[in-house]
N, C-alpha and C. Protein backbone atom coordinates (compact mmCIF):
# COMPACT_ATOMS: atom_id res chain seq x y z
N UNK A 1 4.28 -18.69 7.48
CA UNK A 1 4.10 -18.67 6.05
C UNK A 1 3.60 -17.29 5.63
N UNK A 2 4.18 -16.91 4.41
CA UNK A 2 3.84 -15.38 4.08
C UNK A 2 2.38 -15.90 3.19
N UNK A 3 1.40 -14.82 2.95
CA UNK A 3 0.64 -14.95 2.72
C UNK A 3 0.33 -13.96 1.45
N UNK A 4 0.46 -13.54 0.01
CA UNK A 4 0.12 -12.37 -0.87
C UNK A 4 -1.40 -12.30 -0.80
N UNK A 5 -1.61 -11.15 -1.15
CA UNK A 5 -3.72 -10.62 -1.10
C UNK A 5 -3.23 -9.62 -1.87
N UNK A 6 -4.81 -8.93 -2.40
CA UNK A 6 -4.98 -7.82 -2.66
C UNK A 6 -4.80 -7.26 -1.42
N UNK A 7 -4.64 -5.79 -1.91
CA UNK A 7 -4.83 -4.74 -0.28
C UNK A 7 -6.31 -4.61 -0.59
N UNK A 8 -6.57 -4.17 0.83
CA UNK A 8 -7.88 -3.35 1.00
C UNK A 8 -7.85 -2.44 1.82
N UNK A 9 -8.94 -1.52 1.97
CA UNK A 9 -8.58 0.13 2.84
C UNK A 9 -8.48 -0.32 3.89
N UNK A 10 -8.40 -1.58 5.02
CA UNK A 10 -8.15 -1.37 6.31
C UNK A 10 -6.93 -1.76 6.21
N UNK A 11 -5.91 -1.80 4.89
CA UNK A 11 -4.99 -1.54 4.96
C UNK A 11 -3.95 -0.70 4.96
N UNK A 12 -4.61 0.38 4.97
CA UNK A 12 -3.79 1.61 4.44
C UNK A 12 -2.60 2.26 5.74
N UNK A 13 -3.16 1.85 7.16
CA UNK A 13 -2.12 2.70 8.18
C UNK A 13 -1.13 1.27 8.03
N UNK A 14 -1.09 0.47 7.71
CA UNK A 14 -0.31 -0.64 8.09
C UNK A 14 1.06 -0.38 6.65
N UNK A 15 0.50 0.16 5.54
CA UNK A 15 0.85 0.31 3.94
C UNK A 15 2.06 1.38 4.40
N UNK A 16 1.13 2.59 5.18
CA UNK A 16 1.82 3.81 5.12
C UNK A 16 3.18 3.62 6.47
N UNK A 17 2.99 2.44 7.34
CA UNK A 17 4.17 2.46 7.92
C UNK A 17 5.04 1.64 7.73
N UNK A 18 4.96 0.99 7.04
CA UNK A 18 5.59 0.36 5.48
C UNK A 18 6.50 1.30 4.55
N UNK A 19 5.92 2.08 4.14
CA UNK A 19 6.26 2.95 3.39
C UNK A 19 7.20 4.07 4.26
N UNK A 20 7.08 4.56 5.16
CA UNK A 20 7.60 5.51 5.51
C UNK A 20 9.06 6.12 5.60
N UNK A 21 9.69 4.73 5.64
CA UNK A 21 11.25 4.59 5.99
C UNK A 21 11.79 5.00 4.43
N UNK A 22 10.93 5.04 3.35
CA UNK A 22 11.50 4.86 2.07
C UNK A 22 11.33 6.85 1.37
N UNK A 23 10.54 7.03 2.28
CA UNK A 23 10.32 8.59 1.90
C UNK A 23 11.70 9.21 2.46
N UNK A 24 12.56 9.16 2.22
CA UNK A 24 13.68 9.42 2.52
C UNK A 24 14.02 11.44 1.91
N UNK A 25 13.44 11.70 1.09
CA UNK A 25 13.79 12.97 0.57
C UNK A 25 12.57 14.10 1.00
N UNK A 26 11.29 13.50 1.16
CA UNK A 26 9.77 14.58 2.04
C UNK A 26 9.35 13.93 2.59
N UNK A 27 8.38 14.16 3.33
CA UNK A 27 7.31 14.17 4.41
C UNK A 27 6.11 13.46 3.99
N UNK A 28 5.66 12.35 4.01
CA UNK A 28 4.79 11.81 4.05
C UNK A 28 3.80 12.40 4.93
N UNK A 29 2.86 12.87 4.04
CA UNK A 29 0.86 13.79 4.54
C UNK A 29 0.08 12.84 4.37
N UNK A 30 -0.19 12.28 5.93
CA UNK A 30 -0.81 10.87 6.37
C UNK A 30 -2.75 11.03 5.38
N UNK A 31 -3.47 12.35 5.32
CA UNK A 31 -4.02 12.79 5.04
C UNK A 31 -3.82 12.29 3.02
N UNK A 32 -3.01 13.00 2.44
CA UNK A 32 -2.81 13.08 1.35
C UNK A 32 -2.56 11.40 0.81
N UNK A 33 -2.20 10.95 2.10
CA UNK A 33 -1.75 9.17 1.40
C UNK A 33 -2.95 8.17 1.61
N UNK A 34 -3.63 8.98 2.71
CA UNK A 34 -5.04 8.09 2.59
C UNK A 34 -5.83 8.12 1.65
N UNK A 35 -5.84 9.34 0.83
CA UNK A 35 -6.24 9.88 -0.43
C UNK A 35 -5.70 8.85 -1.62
N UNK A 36 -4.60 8.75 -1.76
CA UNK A 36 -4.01 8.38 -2.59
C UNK A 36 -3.95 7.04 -2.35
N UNK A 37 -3.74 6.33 -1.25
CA UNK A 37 -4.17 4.68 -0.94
C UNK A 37 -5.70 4.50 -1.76
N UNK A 38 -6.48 5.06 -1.26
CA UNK A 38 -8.13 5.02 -1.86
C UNK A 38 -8.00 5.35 -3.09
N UNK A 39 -7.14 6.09 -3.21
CA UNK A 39 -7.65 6.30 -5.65
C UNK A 39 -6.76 4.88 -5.96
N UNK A 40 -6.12 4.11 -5.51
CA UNK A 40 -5.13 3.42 -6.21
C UNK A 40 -5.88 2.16 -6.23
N UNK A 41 -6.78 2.11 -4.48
CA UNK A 41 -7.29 0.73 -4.37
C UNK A 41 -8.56 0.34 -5.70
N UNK A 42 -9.01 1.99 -5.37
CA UNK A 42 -10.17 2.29 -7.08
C UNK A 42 -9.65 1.98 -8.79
N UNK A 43 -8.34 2.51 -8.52
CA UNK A 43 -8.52 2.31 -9.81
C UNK A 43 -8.16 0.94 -10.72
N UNK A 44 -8.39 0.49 -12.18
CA UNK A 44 -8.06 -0.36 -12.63
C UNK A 44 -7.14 -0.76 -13.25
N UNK A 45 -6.03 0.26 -13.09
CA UNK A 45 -4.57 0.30 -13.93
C UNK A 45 -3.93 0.19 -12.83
N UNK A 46 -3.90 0.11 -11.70
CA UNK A 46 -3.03 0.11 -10.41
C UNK A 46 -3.56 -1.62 -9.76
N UNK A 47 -2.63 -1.71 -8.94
CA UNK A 47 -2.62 -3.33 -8.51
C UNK A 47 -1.27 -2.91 -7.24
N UNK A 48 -2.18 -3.28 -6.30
CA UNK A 48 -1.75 -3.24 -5.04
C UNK A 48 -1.65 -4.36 -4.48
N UNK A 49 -0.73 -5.36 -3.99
CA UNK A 49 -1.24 -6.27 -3.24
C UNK A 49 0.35 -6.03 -2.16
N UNK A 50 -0.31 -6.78 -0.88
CA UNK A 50 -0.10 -6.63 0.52
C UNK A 50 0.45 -8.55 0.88
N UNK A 51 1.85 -8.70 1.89
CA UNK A 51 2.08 -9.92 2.09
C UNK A 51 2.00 -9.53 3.73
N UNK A 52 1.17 -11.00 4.40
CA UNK A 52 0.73 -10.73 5.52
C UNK A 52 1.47 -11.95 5.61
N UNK A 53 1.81 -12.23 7.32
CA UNK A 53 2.38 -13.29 8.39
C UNK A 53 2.29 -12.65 9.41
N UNK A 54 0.94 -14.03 9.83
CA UNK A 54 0.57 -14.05 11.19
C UNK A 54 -0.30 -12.69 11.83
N UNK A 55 -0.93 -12.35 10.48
CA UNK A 55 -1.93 -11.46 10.48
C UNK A 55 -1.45 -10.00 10.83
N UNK A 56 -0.11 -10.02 10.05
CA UNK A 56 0.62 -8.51 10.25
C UNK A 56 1.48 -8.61 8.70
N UNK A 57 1.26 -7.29 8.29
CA UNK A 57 1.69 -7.17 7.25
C UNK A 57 3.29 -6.65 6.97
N UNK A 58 3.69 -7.39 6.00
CA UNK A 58 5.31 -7.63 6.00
C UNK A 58 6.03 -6.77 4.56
N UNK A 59 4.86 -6.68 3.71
CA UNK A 59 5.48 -6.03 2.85
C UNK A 59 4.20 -5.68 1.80
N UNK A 60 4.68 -4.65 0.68
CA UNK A 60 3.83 -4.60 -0.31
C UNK A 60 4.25 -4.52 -1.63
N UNK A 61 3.70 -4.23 -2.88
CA UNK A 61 3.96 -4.06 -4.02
C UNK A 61 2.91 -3.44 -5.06
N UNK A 62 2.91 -2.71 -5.49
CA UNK A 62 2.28 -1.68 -6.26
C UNK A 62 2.73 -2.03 -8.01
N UNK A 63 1.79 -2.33 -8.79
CA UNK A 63 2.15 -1.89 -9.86
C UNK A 63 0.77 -1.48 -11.00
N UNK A 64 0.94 -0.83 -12.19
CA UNK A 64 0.30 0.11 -13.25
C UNK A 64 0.38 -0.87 -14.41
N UNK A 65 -0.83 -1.03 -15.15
CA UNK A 65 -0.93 -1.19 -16.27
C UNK A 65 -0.98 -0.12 -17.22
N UNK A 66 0.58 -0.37 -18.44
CA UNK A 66 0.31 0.82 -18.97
C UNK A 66 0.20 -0.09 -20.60
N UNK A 67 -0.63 0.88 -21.50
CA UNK A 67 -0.60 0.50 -22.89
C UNK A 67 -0.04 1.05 -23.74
């Protein structure tokens, strides 16, 4: 069974190898995305959540509240 959550920061190496296959045009700066995982998990216009099965994560989704 898939499971949706918020993310949280011990999610972020699991996010970024997730992500990686999709950077298709630069270089993902493991450095710069930990950065940027942490401002997103902070802020309140961003909404991150993470789908886990079997305590491994399967996918994610990101979205912005805009007004």
């Amino acid at each position: 069974m898939i499971h949706i959550r918020l993310a949280q920061p011990t999610d972020a190496a699991a996010v970024l190898a997730l992500a990686r296959p999709f950077a298709t045009s630069f270089v993902i700066e493991e450095q710069a995305f930990h950065q940027a995982f942490a401002a997103l998990l902070a802020s309140p216009q961003a909404h991150l959540a993470v789908a886990e099965t079997a305590q491994q994560l399967v996918g994610y989704v990101l979205g912005f509240e805009h007004y």
